[in-house]
C-alpha atoms as a PDB file:
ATOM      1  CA  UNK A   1       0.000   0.000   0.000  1.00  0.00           C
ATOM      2  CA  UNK A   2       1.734   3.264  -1.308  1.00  0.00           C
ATOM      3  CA  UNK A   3       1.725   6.064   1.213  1.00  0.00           C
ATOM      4  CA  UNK A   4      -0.215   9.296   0.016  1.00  0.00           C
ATOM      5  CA  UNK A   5       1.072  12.725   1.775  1.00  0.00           C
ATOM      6  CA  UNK A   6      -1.879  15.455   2.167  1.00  0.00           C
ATOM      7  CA  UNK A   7      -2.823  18.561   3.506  1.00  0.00           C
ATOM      8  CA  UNK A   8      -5.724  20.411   4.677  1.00  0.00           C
ATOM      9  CA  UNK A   9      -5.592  23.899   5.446  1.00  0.00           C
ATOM     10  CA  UNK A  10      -7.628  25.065   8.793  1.00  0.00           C
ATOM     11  CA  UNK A  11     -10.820  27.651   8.165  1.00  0.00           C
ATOM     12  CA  UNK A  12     -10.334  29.341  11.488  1.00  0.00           C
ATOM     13  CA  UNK A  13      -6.841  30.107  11.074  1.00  0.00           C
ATOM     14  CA  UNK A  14      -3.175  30.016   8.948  1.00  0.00           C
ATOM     15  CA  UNK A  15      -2.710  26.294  10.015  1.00  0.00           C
ATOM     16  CA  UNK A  16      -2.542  23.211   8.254  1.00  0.00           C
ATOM     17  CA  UNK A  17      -3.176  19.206   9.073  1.00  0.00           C
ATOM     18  CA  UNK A  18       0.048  17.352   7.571  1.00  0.00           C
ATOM     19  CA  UNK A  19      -1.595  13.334   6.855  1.00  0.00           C
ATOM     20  CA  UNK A  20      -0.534  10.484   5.149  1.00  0.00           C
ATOM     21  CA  UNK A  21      -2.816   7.489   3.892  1.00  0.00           C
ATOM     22  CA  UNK A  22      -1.616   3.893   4.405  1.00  0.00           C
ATOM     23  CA  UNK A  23      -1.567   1.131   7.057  1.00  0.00           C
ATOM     24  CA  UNK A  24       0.381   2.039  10.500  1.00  0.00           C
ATOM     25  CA  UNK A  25       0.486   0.907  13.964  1.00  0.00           C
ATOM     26  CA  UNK A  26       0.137   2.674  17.181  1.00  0.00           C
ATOM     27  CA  UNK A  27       0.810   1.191  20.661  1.00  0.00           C
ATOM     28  CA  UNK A  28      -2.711   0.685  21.084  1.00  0.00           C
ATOM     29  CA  UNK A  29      -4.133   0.317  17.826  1.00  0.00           C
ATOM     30  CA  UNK A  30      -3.773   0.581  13.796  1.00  0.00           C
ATOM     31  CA  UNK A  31      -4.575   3.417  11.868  1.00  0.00           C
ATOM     32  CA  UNK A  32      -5.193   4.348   8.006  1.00  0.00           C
ATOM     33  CA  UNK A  33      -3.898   7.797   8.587  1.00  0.00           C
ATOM     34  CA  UNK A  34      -0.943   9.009  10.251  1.00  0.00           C
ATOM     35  CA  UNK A  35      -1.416  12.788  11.120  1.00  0.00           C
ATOM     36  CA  UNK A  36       1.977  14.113  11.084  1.00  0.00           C
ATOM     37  CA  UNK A  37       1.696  17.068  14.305  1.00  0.00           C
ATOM     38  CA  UNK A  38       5.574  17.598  14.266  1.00  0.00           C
ATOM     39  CA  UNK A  39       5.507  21.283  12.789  1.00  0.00           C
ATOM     40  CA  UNK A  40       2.305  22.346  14.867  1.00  0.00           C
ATOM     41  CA  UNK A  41       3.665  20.865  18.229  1.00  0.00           C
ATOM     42  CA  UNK A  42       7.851  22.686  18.041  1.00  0.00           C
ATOM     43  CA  UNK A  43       7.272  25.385  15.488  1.00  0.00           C
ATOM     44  CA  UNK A  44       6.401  28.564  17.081  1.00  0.00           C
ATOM     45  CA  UNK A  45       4.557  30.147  14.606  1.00  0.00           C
ATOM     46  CA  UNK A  46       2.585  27.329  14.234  1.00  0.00           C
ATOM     47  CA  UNK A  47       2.099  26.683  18.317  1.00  0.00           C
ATOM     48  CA  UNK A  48       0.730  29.914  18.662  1.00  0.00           C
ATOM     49  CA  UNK A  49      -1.682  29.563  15.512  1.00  0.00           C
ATOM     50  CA  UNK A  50      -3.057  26.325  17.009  1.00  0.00           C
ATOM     51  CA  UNK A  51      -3.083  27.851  20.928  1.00  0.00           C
ATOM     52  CA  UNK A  52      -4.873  30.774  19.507  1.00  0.00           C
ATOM     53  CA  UNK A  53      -7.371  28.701  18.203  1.00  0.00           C
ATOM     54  CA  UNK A  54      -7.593  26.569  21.028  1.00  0.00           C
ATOM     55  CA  UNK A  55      -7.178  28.889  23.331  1.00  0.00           C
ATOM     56  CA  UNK A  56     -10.578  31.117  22.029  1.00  0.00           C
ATOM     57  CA  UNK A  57     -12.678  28.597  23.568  1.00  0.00           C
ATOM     58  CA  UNK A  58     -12.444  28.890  27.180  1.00  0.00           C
ATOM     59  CA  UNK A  59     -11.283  32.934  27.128  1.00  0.00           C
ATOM     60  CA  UNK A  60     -14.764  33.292  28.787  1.00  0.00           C
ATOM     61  CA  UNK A  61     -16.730  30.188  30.275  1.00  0.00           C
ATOM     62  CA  UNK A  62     -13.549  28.510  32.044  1.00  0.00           C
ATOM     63  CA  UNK A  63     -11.848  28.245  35.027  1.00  0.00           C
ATOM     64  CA  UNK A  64      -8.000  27.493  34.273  1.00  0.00           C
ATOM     65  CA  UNK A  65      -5.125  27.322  36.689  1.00  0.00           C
ATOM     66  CA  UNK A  66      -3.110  24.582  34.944  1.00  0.00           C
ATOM     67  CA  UNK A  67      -2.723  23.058  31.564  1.00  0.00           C
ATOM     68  CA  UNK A  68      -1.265  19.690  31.741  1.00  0.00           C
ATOM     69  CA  UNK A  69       0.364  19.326  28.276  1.00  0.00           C
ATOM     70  CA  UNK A  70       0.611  15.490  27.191  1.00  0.00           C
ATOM     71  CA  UNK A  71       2.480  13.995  23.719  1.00  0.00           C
ATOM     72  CA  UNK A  72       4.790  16.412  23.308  1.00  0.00           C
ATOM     73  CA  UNK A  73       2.403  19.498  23.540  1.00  0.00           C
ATOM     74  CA  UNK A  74       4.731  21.659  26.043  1.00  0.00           C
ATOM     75  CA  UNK A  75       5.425  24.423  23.147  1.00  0.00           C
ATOM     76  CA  UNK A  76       1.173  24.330  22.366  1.00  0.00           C
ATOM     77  CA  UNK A  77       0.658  24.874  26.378  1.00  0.00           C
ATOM     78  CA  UNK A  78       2.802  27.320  26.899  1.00  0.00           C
ATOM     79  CA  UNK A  79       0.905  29.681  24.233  1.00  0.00           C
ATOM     80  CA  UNK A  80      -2.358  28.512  24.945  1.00  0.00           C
ATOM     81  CA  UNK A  81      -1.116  29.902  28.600  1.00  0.00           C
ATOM     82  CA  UNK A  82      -0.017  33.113  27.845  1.00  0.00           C
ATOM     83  CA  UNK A  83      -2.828  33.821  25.470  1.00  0.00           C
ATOM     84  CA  UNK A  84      -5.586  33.255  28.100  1.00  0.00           C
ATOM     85  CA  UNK A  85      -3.901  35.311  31.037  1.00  0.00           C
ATOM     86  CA  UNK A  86      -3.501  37.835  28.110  1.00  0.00           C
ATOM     87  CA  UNK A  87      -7.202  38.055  27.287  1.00  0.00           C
ATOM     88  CA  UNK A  88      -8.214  37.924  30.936  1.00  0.00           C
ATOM     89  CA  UNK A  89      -8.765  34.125  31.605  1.00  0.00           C
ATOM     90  CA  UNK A  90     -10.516  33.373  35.341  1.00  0.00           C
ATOM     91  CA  UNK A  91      -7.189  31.602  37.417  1.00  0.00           C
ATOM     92  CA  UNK A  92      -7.599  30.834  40.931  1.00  0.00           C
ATOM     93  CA  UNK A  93      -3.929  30.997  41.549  1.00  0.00           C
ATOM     94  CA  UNK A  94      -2.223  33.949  42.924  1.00  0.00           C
ATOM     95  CA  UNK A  95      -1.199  36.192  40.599  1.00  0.00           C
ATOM     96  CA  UNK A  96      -3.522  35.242  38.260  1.00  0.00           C
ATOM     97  CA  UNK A  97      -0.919  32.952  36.358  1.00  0.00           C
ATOM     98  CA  UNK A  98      -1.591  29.586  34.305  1.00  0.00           C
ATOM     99  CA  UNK A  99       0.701  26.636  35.489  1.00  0.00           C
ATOM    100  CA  UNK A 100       2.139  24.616  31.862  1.00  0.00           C
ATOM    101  CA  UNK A 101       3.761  21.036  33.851  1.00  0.00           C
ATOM    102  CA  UNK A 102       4.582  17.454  31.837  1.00  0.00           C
ATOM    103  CA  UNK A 103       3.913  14.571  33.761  1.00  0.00           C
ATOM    104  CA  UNK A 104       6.394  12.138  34.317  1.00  0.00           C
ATOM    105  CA  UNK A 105       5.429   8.444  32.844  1.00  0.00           C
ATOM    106  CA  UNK A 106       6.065   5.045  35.137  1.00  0.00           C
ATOM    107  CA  UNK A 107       6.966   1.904  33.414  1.00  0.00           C
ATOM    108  CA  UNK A 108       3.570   1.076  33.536  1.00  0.00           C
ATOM    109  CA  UNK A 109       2.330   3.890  31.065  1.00  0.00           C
ATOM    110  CA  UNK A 110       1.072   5.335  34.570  1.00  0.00           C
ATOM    111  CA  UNK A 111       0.940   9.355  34.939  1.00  0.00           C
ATOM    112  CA  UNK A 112       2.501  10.273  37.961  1.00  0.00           C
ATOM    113  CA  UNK A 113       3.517  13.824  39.275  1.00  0.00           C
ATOM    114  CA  UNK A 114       6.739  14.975  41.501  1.00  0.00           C
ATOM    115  CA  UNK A 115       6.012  16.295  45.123  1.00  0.00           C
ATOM    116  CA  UNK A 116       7.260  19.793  44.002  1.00  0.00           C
ATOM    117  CA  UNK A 117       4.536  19.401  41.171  1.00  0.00           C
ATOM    118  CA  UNK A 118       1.555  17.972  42.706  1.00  0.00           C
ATOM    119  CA  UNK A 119       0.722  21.574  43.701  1.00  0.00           C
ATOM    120  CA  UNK A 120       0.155  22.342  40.568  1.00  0.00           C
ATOM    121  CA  UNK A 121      -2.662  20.118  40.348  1.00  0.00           C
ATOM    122  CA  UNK A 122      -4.061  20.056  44.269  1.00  0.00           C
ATOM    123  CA  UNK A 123      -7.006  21.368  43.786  1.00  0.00           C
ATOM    124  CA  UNK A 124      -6.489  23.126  40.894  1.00  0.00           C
ATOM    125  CA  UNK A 125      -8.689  22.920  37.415  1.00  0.00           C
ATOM    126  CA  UNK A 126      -6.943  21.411  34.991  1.00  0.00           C
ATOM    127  CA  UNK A 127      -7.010  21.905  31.096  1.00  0.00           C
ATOM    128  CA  UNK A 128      -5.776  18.236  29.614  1.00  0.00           C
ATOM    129  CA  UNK A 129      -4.096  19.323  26.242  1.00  0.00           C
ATOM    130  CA  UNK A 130      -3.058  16.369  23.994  1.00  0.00           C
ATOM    131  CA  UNK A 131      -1.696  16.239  20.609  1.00  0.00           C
ATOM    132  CA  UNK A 132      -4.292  14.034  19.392  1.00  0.00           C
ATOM    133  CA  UNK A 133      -7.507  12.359  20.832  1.00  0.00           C
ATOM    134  CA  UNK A 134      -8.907   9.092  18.668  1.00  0.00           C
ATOM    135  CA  UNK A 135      -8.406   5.911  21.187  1.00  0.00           C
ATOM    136  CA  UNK A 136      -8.652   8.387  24.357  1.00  0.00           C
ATOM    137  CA  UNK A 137      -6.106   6.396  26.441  1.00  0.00           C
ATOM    138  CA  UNK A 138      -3.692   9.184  26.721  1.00  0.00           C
ATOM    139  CA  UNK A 139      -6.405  11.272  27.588  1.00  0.00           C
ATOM    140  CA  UNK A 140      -7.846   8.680  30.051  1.00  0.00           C
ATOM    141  CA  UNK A 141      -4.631   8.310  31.950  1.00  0.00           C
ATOM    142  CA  UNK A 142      -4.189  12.295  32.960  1.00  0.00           C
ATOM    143  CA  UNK A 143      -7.742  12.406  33.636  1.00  0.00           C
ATOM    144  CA  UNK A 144      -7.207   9.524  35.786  1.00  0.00           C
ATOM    145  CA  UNK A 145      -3.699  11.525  37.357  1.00  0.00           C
ATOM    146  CA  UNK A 146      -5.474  14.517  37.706  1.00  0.00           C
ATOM    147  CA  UNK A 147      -8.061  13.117  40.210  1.00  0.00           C
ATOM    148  CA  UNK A 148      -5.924  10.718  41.905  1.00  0.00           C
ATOM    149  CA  UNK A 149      -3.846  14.029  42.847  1.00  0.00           C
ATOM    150  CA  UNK A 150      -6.922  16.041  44.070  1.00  0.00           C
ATOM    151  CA  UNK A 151      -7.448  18.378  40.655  1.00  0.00           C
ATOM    152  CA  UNK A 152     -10.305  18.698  39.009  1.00  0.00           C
ATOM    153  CA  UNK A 153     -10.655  18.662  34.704  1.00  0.00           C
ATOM    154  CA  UNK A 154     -11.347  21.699  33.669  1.00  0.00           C
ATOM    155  CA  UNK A 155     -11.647  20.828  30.185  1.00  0.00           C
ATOM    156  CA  UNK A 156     -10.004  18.535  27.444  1.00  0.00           C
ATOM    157  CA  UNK A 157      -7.869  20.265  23.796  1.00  0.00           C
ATOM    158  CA  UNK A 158      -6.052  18.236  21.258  1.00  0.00           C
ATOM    159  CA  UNK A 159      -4.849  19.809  17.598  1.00  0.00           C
ATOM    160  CA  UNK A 160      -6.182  16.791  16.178  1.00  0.00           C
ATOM    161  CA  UNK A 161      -9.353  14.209  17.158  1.00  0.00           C
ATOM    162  CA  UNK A 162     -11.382  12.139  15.545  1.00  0.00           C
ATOM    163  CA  UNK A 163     -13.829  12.083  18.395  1.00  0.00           C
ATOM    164  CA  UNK A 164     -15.518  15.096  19.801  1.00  0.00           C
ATOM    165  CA  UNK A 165     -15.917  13.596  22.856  1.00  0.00           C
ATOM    166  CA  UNK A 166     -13.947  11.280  25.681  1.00  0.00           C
ATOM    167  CA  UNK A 167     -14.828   9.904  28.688  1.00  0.00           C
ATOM    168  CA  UNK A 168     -17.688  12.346  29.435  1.00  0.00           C
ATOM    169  CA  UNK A 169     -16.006  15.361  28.302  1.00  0.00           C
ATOM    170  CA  UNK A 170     -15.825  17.382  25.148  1.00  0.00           C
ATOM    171  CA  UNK A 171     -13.274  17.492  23.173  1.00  0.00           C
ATOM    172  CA  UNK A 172     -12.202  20.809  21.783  1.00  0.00           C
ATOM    173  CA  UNK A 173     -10.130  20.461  18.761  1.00  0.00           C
ATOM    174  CA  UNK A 174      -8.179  22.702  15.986  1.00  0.00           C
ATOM    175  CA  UNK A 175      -8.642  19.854  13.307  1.00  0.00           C
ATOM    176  CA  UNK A 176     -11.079  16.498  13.412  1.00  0.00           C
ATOM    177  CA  UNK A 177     -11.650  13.727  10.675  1.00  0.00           C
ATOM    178  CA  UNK A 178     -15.152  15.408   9.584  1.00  0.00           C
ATOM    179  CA  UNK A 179     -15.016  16.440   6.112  1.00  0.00           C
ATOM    180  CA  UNK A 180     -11.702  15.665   5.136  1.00  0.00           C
ATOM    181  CA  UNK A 181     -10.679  12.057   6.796  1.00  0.00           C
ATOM    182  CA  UNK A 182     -14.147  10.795   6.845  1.00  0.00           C
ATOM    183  CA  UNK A 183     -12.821   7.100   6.210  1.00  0.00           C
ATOM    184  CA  UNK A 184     -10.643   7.150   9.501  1.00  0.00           C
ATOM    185  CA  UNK A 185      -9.994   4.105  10.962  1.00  0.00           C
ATOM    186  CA  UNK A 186      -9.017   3.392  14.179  1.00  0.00           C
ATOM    187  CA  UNK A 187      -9.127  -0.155  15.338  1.00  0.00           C
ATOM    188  CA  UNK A 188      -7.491  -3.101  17.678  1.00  0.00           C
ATOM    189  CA  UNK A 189      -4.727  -4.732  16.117  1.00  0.00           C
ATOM    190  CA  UNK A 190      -7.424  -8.003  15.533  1.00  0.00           C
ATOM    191  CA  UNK A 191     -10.313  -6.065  13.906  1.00  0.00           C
ATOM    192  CA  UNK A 192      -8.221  -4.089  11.526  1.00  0.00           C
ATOM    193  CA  UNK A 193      -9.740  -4.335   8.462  1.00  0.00           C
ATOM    194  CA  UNK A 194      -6.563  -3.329   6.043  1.00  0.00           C
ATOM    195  CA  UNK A 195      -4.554  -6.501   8.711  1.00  0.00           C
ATOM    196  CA  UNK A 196      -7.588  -8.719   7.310  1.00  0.00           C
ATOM    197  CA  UNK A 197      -6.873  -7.741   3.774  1.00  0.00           C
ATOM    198  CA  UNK A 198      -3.332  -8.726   3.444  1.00  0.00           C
ATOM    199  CA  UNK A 199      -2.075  -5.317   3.688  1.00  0.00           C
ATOM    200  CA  UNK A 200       1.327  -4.847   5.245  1.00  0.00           C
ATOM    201  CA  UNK A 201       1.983  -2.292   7.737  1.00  0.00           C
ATOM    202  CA  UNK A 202       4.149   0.831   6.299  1.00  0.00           C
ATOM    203  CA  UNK A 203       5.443   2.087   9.744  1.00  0.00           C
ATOM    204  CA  UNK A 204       5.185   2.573  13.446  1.00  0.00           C
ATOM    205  CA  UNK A 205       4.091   5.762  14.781  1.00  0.00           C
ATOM    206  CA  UNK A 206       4.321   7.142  18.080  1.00  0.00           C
ATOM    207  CA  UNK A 207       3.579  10.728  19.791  1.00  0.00           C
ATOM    208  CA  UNK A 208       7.453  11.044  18.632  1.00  0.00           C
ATOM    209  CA  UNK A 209       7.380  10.592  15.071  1.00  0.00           C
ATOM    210  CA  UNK A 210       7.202   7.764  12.520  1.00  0.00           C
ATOM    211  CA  UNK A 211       9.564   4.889  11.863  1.00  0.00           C
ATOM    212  CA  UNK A 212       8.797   3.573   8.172  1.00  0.00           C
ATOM    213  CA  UNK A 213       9.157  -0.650   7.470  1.00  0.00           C
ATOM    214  CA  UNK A 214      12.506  -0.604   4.749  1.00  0.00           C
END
């Protein structure tokens, strides 16, 4: 299966959504479209095009004191922070600041926070901000961190989803699979229908990148 590179320019804003069509594997499932989030997650210009974006949904209705930044998101957050406590976001901390943290990852995929950290989620709302959001386990597991450590979920972002909602909560997204990846797949390694046609993978993708079969 040949891969096909695309791109779909964003309505709202001078972004686009970098894709390729093929067969790939994730750690928790197969795909028929990697969506390539390199330049949007460590390219400033585009960081701040996507926080903007992002960023204009909660300048009003939300309560935000942290943003917990997962798959590589830190550059995203870190806009996304400084655009809100620009435009007068509603912070509980002192000083009116946003906290950006990174949790730190166990063996066990587990999302675990430092003591020096953990007040930066104590009973603070939290904004989950992912790169993407189609299983929802990454989601899942700082949803799961945030309340074992006493925050509550203020809300959940992702540049990319296929899903506009997970695990009870909306998603708010800069790009989603409606009207330009309407054929995304996402499915268990055993119910994948391009595995049941013969189809070899092309590569492995990760939150880090891709790594192509030779």
């Amino acid at each position: 299966m040949a891969v096909q590179n695309m791109e779909f320019p964003n309505p709202r804003g001078s972004i686009k959504l970098r894709v390729q069509k093929g067969h790939f594997a994730t750690s928790h499932s197969h795909i028929n479209y990697y969506v390539d989030l390199t330049f949007t997650k460590h390219r400033l210009s585009e960081a701040k095009e996507a926080a903007r974006i992002l960023a204009g949904q909660y300048r009003s209705s939300t309560i935000i004191d942290t943003i917990l930044c997962l798959d590589g998101t830190e550059v995203v957050g870190a806009c996304m922070a400084s655009d809100l406590t620009k435009n007068g976001i509603r912070s509980l901390n002192l000083h009116n600041t946003i906290y950006v943290v990174t949790p730190e990852h166990t063996t066990g995929s587990q999302l675990i926070f430092r003591d020096n950290t953990v007040p930066m989620i104590k009973g603070k709302h939290v904004l989950i901000l992912a790169a993407s959001v189609t299983t929802g386990y990454t989601v899942q597991g700082g949803i799961e961190a945030i309340q074992y450590y006493g925050g509550t979920v203020a809300g959940v972002s992702s540049i990319f989803a296929s899903t506009k909602e997970c695990f009870g909560y909306p998603v708010n997204y800069v790009f989603t699979t409606e009207g330009i990846l309407d054929d995304y797949v996402s499915k268990p390694s055993h119910e994948c229908p391009l595995c049941k046609s013969g189809i070899k993978l092309d590569a492995i993708v990760n939150t880090y990148g891709i790594s192509y079969f030779k």
